[in-house]
Protein backbone atom coordinates (compact mmCIF):
# COMPACT_ATOMS: atom_id res chain seq x y z
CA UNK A 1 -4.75 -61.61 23.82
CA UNK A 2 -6.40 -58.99 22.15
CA UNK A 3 -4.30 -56.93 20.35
CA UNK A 4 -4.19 -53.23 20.91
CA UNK A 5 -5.04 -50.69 18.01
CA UNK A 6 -2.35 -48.47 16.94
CA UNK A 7 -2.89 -44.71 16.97
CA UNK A 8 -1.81 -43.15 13.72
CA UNK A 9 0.42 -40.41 14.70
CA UNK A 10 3.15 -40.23 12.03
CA UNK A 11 4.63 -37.29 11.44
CA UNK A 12 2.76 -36.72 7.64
CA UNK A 13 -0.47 -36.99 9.05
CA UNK A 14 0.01 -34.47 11.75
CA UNK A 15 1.22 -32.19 9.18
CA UNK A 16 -1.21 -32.88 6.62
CA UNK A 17 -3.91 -32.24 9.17
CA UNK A 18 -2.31 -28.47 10.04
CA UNK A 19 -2.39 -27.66 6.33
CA UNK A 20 -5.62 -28.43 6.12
CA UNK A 21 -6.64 -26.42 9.26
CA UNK A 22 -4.72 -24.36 7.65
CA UNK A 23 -6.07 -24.03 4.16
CA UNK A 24 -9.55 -23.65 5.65
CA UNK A 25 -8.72 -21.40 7.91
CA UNK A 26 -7.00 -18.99 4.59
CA UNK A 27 -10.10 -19.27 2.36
CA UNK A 28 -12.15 -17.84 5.20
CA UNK A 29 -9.95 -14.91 5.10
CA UNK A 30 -10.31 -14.86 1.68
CA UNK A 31 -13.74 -14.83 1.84
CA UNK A 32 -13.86 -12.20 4.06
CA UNK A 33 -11.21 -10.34 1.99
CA UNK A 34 -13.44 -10.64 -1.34
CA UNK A 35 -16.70 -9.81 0.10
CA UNK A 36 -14.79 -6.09 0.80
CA UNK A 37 -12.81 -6.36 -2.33
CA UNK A 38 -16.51 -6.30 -4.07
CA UNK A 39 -18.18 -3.82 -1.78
CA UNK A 40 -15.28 -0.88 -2.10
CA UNK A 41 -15.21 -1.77 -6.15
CA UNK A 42 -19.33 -1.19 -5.94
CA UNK A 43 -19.39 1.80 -3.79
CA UNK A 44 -16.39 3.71 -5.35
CA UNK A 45 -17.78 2.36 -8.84
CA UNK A 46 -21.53 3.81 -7.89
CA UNK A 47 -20.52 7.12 -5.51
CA UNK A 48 -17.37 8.40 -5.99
CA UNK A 49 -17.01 7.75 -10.37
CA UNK A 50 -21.27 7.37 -11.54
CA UNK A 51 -22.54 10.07 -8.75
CA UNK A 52 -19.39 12.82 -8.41
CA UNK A 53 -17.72 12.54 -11.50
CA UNK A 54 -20.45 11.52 -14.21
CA UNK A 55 -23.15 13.48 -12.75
CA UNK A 56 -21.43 15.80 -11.05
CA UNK A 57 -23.38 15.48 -8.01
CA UNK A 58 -22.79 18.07 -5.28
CA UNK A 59 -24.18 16.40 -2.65
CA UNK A 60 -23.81 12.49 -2.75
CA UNK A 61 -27.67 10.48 -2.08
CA UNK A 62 -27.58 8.13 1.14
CA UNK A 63 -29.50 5.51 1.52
CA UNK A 64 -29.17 2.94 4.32
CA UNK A 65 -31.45 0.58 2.67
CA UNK A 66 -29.27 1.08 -0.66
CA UNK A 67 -25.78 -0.01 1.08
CA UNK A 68 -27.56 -2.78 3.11
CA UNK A 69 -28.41 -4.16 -0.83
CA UNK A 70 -25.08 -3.59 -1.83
CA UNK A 71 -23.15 -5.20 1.48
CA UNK A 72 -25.56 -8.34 0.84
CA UNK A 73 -24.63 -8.43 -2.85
CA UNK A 74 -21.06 -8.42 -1.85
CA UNK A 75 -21.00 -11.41 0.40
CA UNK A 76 -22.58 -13.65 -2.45
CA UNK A 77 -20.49 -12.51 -5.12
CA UNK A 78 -17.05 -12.66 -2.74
CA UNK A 79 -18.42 -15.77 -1.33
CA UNK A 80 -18.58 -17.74 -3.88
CA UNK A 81 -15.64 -16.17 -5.63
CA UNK A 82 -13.71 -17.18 -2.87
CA UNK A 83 -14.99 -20.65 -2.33
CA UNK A 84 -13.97 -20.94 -5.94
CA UNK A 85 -10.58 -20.10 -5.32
CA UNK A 86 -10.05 -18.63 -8.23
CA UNK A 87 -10.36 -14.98 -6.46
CA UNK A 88 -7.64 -12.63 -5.84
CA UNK A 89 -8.09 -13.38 -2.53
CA UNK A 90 -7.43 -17.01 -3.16
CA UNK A 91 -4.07 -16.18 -5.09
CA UNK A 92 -2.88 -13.77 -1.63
CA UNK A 93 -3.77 -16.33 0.57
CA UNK A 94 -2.28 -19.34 -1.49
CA UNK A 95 -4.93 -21.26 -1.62
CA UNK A 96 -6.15 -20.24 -5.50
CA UNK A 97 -6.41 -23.23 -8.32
CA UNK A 98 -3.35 -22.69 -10.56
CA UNK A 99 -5.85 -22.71 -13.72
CA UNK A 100 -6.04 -19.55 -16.64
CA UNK A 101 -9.30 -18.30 -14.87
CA UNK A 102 -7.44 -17.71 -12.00
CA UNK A 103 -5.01 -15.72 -13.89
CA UNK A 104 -7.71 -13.53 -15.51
CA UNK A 105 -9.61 -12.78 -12.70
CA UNK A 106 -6.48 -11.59 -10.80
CA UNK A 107 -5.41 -9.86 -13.28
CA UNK A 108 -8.95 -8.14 -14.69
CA UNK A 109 -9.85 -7.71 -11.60
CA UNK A 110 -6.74 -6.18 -9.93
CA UNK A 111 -6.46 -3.88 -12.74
CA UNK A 112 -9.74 -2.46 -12.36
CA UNK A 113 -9.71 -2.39 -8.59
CA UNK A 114 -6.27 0.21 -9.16
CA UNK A 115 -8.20 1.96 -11.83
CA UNK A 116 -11.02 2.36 -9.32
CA UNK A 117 -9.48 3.44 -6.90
CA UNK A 118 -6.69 6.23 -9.28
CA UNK A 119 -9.80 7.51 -10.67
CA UNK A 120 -11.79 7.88 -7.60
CA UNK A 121 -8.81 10.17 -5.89
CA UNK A 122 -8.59 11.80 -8.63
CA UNK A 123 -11.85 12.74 -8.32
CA UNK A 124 -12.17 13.31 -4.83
CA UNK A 125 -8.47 15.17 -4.79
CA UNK A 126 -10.07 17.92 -6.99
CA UNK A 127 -6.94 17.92 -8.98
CA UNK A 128 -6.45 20.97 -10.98
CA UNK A 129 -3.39 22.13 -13.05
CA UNK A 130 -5.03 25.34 -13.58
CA UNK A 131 -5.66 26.30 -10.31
CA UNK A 132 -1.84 25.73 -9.19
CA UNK A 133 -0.86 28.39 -12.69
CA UNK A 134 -3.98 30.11 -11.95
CA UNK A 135 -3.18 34.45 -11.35
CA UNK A 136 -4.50 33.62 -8.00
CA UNK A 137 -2.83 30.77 -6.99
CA UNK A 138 0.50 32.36 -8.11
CA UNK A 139 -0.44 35.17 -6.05
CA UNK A 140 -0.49 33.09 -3.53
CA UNK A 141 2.25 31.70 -3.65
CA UNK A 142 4.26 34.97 -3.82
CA UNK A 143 2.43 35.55 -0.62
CA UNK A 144 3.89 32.77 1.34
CA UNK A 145 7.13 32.58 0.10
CA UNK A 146 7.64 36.15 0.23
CA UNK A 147 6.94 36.16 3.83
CA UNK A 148 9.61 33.49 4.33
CA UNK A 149 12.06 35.16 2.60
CA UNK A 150 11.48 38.83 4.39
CA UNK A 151 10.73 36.58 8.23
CA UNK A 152 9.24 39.26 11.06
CA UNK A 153 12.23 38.82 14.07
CA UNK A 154 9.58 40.50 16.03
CA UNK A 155 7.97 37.50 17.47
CA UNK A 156 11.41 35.53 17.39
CA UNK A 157 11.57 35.24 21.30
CA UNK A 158 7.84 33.76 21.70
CA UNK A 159 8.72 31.71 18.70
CA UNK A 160 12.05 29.86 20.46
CA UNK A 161 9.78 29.49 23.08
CA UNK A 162 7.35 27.73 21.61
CA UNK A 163 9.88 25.27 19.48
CA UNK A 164 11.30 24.43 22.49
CA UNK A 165 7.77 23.41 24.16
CA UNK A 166 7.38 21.23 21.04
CA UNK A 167 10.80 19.63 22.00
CA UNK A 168 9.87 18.83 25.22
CA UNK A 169 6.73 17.93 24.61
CA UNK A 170 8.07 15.16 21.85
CA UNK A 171 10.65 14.43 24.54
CA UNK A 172 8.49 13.52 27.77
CA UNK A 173 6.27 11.67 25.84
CA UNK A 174 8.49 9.74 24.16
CA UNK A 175 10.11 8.40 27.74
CA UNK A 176 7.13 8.38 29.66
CA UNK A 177 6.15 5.67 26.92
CA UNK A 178 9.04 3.53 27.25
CA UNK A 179 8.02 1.12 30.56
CA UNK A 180 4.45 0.84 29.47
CA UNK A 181 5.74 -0.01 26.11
CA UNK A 182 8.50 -2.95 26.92
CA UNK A 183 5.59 -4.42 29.17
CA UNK A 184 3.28 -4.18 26.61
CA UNK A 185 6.01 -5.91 23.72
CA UNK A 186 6.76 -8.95 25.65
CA UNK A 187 3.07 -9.07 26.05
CA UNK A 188 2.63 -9.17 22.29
CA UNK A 189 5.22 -11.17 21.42
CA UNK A 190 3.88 -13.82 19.91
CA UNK A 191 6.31 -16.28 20.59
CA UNK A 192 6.63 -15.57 24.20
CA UNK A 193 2.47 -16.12 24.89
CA UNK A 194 2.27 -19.43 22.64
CA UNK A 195 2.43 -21.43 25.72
CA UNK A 196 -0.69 -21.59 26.68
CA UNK A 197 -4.41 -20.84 26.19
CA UNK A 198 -4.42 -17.66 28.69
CA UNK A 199 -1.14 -15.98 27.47
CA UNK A 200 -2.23 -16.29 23.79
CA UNK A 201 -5.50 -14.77 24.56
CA UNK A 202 -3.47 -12.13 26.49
CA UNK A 203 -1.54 -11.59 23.23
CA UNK A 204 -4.54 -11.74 20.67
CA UNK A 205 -6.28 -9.15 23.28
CA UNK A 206 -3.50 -6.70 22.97
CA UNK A 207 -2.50 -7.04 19.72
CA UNK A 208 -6.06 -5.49 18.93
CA UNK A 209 -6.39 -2.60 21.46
CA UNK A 210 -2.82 -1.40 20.14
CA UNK A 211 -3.44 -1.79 16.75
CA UNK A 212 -6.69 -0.22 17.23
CA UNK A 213 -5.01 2.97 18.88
CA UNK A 214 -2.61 3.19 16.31
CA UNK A 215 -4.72 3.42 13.84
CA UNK A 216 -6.32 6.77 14.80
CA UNK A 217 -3.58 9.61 14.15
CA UNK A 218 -1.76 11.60 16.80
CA UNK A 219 -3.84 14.72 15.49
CA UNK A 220 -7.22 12.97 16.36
CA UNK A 221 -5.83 11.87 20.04
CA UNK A 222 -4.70 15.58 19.95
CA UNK A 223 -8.59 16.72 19.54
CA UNK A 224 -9.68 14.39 21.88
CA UNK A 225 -7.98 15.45 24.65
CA UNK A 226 -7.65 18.81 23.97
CA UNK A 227 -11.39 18.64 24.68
CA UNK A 228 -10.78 16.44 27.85
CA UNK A 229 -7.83 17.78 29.37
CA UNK A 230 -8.32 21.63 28.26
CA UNK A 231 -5.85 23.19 25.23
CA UNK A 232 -2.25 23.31 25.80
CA UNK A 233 1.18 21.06 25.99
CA UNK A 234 -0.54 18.39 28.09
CA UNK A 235 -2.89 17.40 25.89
CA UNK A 236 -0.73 17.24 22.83
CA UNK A 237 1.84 15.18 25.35
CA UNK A 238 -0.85 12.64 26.30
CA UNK A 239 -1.72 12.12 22.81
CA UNK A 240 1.99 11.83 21.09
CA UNK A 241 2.43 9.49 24.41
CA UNK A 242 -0.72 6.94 23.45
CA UNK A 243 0.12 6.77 19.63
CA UNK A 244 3.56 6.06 20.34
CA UNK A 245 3.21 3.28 23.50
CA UNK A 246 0.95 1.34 20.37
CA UNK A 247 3.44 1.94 17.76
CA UNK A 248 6.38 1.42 19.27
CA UNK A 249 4.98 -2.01 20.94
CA UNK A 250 4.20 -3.31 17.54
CA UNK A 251 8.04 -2.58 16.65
CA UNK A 252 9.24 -3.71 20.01
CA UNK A 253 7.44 -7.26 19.99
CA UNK A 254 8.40 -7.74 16.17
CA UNK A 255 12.00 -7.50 16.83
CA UNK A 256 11.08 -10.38 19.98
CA UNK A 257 9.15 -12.58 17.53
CA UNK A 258 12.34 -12.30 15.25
CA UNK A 259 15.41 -13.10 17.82
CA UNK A 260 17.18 -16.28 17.81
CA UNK A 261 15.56 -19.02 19.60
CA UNK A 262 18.89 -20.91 20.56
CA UNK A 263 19.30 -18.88 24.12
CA UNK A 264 15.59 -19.19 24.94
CA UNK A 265 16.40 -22.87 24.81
CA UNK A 266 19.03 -23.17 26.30
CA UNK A 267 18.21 -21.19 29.28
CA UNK A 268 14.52 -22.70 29.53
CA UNK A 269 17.02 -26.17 29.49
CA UNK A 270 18.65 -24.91 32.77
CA UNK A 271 15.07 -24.80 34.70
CA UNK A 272 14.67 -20.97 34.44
CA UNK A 273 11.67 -19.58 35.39
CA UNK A 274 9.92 -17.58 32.36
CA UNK A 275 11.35 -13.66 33.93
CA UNK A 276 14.76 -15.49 33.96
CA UNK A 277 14.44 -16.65 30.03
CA UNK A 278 12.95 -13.10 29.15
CA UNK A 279 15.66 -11.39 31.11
CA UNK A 280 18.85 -13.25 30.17
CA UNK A 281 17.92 -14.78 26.52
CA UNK A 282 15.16 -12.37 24.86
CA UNK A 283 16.87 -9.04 26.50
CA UNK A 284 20.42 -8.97 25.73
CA UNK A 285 19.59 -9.61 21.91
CA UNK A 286 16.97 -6.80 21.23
CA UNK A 287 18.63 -3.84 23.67
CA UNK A 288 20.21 -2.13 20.41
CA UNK A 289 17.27 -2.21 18.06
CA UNK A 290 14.78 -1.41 21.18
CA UNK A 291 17.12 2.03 21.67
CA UNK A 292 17.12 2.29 17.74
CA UNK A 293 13.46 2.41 17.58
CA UNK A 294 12.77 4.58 20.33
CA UNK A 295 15.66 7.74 19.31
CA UNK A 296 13.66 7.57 15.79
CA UNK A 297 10.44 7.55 17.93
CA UNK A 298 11.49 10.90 19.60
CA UNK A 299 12.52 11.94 16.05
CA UNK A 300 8.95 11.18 14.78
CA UNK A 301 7.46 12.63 17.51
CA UNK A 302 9.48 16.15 17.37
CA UNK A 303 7.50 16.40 13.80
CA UNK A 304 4.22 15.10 15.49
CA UNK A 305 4.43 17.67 18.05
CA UNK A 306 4.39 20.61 15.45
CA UNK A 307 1.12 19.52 13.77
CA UNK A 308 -0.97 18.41 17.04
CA UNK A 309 -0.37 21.89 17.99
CA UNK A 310 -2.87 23.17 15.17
CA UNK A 311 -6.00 21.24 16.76
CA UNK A 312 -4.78 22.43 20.37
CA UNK A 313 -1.68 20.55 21.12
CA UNK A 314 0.31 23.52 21.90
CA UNK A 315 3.63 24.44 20.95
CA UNK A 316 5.08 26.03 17.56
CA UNK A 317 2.00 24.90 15.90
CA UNK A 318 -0.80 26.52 17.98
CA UNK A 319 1.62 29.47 17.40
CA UNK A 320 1.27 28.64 13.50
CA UNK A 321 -2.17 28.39 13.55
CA UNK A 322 -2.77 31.67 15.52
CA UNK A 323 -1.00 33.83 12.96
CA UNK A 324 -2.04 31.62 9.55
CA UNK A 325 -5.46 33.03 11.20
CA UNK A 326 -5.02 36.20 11.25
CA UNK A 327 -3.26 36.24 7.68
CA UNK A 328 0.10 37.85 9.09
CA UNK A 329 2.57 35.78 6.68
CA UNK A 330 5.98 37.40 7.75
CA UNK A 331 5.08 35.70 11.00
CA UNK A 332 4.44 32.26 9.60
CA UNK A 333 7.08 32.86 7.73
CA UNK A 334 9.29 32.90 10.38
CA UNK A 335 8.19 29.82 12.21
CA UNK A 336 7.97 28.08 9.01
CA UNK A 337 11.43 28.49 9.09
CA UNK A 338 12.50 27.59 12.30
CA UNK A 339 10.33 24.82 12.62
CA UNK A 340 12.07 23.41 9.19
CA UNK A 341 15.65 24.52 11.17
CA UNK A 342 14.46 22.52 14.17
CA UNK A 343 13.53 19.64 12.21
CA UNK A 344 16.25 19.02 10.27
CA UNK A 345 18.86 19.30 13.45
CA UNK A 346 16.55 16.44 15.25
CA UNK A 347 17.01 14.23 12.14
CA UNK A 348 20.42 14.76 11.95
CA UNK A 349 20.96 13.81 16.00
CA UNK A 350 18.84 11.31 15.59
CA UNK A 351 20.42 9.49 12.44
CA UNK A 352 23.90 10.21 14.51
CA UNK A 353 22.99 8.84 17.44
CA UNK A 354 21.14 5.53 15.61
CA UNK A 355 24.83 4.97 13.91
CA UNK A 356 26.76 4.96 17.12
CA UNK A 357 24.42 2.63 18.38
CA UNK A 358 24.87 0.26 15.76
């Protein structure tokens, strides 16, 4: 009889075979990570420190064929500092060679990538001491805080008004958000989509459109549909209401990924279907922290509200805006003040509220 080969599947060369998909898969993330690692040391080293602060160039020169020269320089030099994995890269990633050159470079080259970047906002900050003692600049000062100290009560009523429109317009948004938002969690859970090849590219699809929309501020969303839905409380709703649905789904499906994985066994055990497992093993263990994270959301979103209102959003700060305009201070001093009052009591609610819960 012939005798039948036996496949090699013990258990150290499965796992030797995921660290190795695993190692390669790091050091192309580090190789991606030190190609931009050497472009941003470049540019800030060439623009913002040679050209603004050396020269003392007004206007910066741009040159499309000049940055495609430096991008292509990059991806050598981070290439092959990567594939030597003795990068800085290499050592985040934990693939780097434990040898003294990998020490230096870190080191020598994570120093002066934090110098770079200190000295470049510094530069780009403008930062003056003299112009904060300057007589001007203490002039204004005494301007401002003058104002808030002697408030105008003339424009109280429209004032309440208009706090109170921020309120509501932190409030609707912030539960209008909440069914798309547990939706989109479970669907971004990472440990709920594993299963197979269509929920994981579910997952991976979502992950990036939120994380994409929460990376553009609330006060962008506020300009862009300011323009799209006209000025006024609706637009600054929509756009507190899009930035928080992709924040708060991030937060949501992190406290998912990090429940106990006991009940989801045991329940799957029973022949559950996968609503059943969500429902009775995922929800009862992240109720508290979803409520948690969507009173500070509202909380968040109260101060939101009061700067989306400069670009259009309405509310207090439209009403802010209108009078910093026209220079009457004892106005904004007023709101300044209530919007500070306001503030502080929805913190304080908030933080109360979060306690009892816990």
């Amino acid at each position: 009889m012939s005798s039948i080969p036996e496949l090699d599947i013990h258990p150290h060369h499965i796992i030797q075979k995921k660290k190795d998909k695993e190692a390669k898969f790091n050091l192309v993330k580090a190789i991606f990570l030190d190609i931009f690692f050497v472009f941003y040391a470049i540019i800030v080293l060439q623009r913002a420190i040679y050209y603004k602060f050396i020269l003392q160039l007004r206007e910066l020169p741009f040159s499309w064929n000049e940055i495609l020269l430096i991008f292509i320089l990059s991806i050598i030099i981070g290439t092959l500092w990567a594939v030597s994995r003795t990068s800085i890269s290499a050592k985040l990633f934990g693939i780097a060679k434990d040898t003294k050159v990998t020490k230096w470079t870190v080191e020598i080259f994570g120093w002066t990538l934090f110098n770079l970047t200190f000295i470049a906002g510094w530069v780009v900050t403008q930062i003056s001491i003299v112009d904060i003692f300057s007589s001007e600049g203490i002039e204004g000062a005494n301007r401002i805080f003058g104002a808030m100290f002697r408030p105008e009560m003339g424009i109280f009523d429209d004032a309440l008004f208009a706090i109170i429109e921020t309120i509501y317009i932190a409030l609707v948004a912030t539960l209008i958000s909440i069914p798309p938002t547990l939706l989109l969690s479970f669907l971004s859970a990472r440990n709920l989509m594993k299963d197979s090849k269509l929920s994981f590219s579910v997952y991976y699809v979502i992950r990036v459109i939120t994380n994409f929309v929460r990376s553009i501020e609330p006060l962008i969303w506020a300009i862009i549909f300011s323009v799209w839905v006209g000025i006024g409380p609706y637009a600054g709703m929509i756009a507190l209401l899009v930035h928080t649905i992709a924040s708060n789904a991030k937060l949501y499906s992190e406290a998912i990924e990090s429940i106990e994985e006991g009940p989801l066994e045991a329940i799957s055990a029973t022949g559950a279907n996968k609503i059943q497992v969500v429902w009775y093993a995922v929800v009862p263990q992240i109720i508290l922290p979803f409520l948690a994270f969507t009173i500070y959301r509202w909380d968040i979103n109260v101060r939101m509200a009061t700067i989306i209102g400069l670009v259009g959003g309405g509310g207090i700060g439209t009403m802010l805006m209108q009078y910093q305009g026209i220079a009457k201070w004892h106005e904004v001093g007023l709101i300044v003040i209530m919007i500070a009052v306001v503030v502080w009591i929805m913190d304080y609610i908030s933080a109360k509220i979060r306690e009892a819960i816990y």
